[in-house]
Protein backbone atom coordinates (compact mmCIF):
# COMPACT_ATOMS: atom_id res chain seq x y z
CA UNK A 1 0.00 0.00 0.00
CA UNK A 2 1.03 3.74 -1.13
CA UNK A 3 -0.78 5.43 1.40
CA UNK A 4 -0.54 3.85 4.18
CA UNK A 5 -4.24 2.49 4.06
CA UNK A 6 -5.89 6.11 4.33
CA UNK A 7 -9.84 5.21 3.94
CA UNK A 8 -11.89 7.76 1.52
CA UNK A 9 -15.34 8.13 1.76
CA UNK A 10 -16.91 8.76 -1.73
CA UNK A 11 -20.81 10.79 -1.65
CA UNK A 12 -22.83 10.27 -4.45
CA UNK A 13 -25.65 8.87 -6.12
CA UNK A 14 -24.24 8.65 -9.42
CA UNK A 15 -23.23 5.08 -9.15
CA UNK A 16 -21.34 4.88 -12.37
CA UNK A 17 -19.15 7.49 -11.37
CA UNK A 18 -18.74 6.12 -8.21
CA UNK A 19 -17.38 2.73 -9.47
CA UNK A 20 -15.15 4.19 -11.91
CA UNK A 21 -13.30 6.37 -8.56
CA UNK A 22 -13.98 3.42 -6.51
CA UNK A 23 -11.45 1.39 -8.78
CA UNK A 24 -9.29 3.52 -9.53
CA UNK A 25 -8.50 4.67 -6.06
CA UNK A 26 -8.25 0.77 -4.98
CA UNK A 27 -5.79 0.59 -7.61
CA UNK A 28 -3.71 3.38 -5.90
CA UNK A 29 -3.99 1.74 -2.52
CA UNK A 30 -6.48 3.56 -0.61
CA UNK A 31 -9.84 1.92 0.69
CA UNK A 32 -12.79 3.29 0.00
CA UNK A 33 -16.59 3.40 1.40
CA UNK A 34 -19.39 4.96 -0.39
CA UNK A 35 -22.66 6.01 -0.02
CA UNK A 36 -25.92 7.24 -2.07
CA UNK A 37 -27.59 9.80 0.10
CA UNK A 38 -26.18 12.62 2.00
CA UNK A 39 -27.63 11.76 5.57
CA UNK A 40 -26.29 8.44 4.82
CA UNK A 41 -22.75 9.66 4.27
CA UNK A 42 -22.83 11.64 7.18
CA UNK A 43 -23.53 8.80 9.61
CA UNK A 44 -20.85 7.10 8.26
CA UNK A 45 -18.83 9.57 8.95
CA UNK A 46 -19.09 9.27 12.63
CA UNK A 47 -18.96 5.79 12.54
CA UNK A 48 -16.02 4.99 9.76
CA UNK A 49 -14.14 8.49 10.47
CA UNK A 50 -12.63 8.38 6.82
CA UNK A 51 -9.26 10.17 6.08
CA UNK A 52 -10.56 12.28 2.96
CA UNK A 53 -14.37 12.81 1.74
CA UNK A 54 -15.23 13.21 -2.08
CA UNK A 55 -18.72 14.87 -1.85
CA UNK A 56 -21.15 15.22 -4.78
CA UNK A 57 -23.37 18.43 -4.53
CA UNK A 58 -26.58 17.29 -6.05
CA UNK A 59 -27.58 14.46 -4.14
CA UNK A 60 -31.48 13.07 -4.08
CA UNK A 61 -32.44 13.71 -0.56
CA UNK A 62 -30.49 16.91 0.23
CA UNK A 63 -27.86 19.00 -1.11
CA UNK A 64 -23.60 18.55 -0.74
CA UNK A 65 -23.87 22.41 0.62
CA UNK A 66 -25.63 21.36 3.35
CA UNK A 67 -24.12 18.27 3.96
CA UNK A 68 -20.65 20.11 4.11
CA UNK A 69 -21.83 22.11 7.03
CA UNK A 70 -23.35 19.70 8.75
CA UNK A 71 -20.56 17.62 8.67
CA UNK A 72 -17.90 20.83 9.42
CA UNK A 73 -20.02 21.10 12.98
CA UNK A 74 -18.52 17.87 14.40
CA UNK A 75 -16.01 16.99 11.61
CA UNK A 76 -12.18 18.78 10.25
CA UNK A 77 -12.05 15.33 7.87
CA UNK A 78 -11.02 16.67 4.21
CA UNK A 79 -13.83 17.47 1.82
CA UNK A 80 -12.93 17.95 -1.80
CA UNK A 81 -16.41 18.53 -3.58
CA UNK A 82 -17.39 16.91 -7.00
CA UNK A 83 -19.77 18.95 -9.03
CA UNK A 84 -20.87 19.85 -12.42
CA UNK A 85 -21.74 23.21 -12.08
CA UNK A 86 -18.48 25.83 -13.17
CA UNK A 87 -19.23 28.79 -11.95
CA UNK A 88 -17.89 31.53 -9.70
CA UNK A 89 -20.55 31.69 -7.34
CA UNK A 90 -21.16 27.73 -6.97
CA UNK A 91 -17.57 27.42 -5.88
CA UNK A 92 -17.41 29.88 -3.38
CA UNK A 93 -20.28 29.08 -1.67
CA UNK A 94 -18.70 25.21 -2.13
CA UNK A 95 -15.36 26.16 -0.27
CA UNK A 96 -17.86 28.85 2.45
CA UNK A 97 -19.55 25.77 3.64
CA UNK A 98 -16.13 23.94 4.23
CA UNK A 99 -14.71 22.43 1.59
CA UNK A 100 -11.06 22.22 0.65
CA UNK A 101 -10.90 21.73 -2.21
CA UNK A 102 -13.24 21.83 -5.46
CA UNK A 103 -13.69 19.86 -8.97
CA UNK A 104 -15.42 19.97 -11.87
CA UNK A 105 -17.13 17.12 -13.45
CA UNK A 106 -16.36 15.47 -15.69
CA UNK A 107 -12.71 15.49 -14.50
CA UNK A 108 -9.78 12.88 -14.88
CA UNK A 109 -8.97 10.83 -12.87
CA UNK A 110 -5.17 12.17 -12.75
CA UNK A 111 -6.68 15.15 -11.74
CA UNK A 112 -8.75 13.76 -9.18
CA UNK A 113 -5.54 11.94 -7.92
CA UNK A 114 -3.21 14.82 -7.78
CA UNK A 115 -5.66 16.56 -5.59
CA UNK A 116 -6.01 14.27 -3.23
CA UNK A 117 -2.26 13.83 -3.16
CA UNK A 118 -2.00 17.49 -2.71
CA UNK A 119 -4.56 17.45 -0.06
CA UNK A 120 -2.96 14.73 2.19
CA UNK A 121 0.82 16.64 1.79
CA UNK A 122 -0.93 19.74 3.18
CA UNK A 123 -2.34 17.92 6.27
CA UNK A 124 0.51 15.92 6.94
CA UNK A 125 2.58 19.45 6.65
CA UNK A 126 0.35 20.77 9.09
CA UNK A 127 0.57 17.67 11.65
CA UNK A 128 4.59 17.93 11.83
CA UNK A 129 3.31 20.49 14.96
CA UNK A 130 0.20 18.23 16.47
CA UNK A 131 0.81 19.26 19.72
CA UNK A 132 2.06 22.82 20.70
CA UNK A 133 3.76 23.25 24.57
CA UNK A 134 3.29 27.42 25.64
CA UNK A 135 4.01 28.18 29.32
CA UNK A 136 1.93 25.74 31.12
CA UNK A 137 -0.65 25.16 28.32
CA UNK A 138 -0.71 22.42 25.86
CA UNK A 139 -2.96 22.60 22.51
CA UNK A 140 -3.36 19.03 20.37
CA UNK A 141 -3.96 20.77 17.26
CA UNK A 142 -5.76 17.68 15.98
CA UNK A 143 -8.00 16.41 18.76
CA UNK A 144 -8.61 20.28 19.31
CA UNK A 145 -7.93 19.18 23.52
CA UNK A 146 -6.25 22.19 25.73
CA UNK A 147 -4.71 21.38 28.74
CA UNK A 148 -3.51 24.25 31.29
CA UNK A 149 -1.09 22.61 33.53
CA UNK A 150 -2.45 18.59 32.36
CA UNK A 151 -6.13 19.80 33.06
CA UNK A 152 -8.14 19.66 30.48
CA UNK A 153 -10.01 23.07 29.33
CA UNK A 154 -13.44 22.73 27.53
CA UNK A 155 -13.52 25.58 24.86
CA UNK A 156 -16.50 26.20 22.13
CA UNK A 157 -15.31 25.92 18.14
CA UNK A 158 -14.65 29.80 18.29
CA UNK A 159 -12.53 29.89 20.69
CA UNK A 160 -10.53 27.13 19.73
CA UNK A 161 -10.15 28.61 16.69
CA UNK A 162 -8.94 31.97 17.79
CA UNK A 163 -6.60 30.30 20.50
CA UNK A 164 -4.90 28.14 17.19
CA UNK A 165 -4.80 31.39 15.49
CA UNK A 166 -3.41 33.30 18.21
CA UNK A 167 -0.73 30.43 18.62
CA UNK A 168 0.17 30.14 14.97
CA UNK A 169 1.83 33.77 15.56
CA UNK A 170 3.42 33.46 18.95
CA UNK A 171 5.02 37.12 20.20
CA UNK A 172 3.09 38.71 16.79
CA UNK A 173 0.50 41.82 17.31
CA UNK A 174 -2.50 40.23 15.29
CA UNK A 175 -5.12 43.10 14.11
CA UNK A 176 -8.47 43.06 14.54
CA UNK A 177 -9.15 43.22 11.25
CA UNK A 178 -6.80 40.13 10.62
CA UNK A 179 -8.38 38.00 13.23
CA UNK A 180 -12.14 38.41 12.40
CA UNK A 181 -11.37 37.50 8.95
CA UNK A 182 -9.69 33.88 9.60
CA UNK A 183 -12.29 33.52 11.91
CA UNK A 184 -15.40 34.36 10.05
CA UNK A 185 -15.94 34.69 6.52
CA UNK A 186 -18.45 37.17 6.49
CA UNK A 187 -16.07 39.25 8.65
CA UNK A 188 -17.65 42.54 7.73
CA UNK A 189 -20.53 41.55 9.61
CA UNK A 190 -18.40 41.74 13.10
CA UNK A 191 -16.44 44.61 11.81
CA UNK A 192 -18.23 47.23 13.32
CA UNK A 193 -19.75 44.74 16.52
CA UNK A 194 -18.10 43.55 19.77
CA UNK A 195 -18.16 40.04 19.17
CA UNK A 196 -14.91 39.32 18.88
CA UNK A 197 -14.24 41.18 22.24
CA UNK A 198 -17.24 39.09 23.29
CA UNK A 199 -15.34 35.28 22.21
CA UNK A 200 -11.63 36.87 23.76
CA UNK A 201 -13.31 37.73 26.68
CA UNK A 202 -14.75 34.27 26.91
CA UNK A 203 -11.45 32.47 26.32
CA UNK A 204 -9.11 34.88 28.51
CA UNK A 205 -11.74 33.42 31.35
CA UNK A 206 -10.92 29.90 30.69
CA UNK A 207 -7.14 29.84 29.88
CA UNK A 208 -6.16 32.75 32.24
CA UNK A 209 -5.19 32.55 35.96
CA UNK A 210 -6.83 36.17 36.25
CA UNK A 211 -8.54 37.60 33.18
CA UNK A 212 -8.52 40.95 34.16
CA UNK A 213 -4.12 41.16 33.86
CA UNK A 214 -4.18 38.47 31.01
CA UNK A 215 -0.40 36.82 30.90
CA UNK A 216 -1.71 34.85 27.23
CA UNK A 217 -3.79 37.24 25.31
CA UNK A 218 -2.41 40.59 25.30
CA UNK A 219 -4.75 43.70 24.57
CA UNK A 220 -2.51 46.17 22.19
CA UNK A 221 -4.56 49.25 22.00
CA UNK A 222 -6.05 50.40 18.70
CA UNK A 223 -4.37 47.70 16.98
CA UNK A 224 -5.63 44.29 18.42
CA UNK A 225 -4.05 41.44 19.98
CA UNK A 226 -1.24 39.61 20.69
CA UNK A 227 -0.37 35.91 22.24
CA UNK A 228 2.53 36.00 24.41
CA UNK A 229 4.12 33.51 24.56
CA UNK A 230 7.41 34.31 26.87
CA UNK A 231 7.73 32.79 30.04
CA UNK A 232 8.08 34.83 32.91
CA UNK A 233 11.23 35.50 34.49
């Protein structure tokens, strides 16, 4: 086996298509599991927890758009969607609801492969730092588990996400600007809110020994934040 037995889950009624990736894919070493229906795909992604997802967007009993978000609620598995619809718009709104990546049909399979390929180099890339060690904290970047000094903290997807984006730039004055645009992608919609004071507010309570002089999250005024990282002398 080539790649080390990673399982793909392929979404999509079109069962023609799906036996032509099925082989193909079994030819270059992966296993695959398929289904027909999007709620059926999604159970098995709890249940199989498949490396990689290729996800059809017209499906009979629901859409891929929808099954993308459902699926990006509970679910960072790779989703590459398959679709026959080219334009602008219908891509956009594929990658919005979570997808990673984005292909036309019909396609070749070379194509098909080298994404994929491409897909898995990225992730493995970004696992090389799966768990990050700051002061006494410890983020596992892919179970998405914080410890502060080996107890575990329980934070929501949103803060998560700003504490991995905070520690991505250690030392590094992040704007506001900057931050509410990794974080949300209609980021114009929080430019001129407090929400983001709102979700740092929230996470300086649950990572911080006393929230009101933060030692993590740093307020730099007018600009934004930063994540220090230094420990104290």
């Amino acid at each position: 086996m080539t790649h080390e037995t990673k399982t793909i889950l392929i979404i999509d009624d079109d069962k023609d298509i799906v036996r032509t990736i099925k082989g193909n894919l079994k030819l270059d070493g992966y296993q695959i599991i398929y289904a027909h229906l999007g709620r059926q795909g999604i159970d098995m992604v709890q249940v199989q927890q498949p490396d990689l997802i290729l996800l059809d967007l017209t499906l009979p009993d629901m859409d891929g758009i929808s099954v993308c978000e459902i699926l990006r609620k509970s679910s960072d598995t790779p989703i590459i969607m398959l679709t026959a619809r080219d334009s602008l718009s219908d891509k956009v709104l594929g990658l919005k609801s979570g997808a990673d990546d984005y292909i036309v049909k019909p396609f070749e399979y070379l194509e098909l492969a080298a994404r994929i390929t491409a897909l898995f180099k990225r992730m493995n890339r970004s696992l090389i730092k799966e768990k990050q060690s700051i002061k006494h904290m410890e983020i596992n970047h892919k179970t998405r588990q914080v410890f502060i000094k080996k107890e575990q903290i329980k934070l929501t997807k949103t803060e998560f996400q700003l504490l991995q984006l905070f520690a991505s730039h250690p030392d590094k004055t992040l704007s506001r600007e900057y931050i509410e645009k990794q974080i949300w992608w209609d980021s114009q919609l929080y430019s001129n809110s407090r929400a983001l004071d709102v979700h740092i507010q929230r996470l300086r309570k649950k990572i911080e020994k006393n929230p009101e002089t933060p030692k993590f999250i740093i307020t730099i005024t007018g600009v934004g934040y930063k994540f220090n990282s230094q420990k104290e002398t």
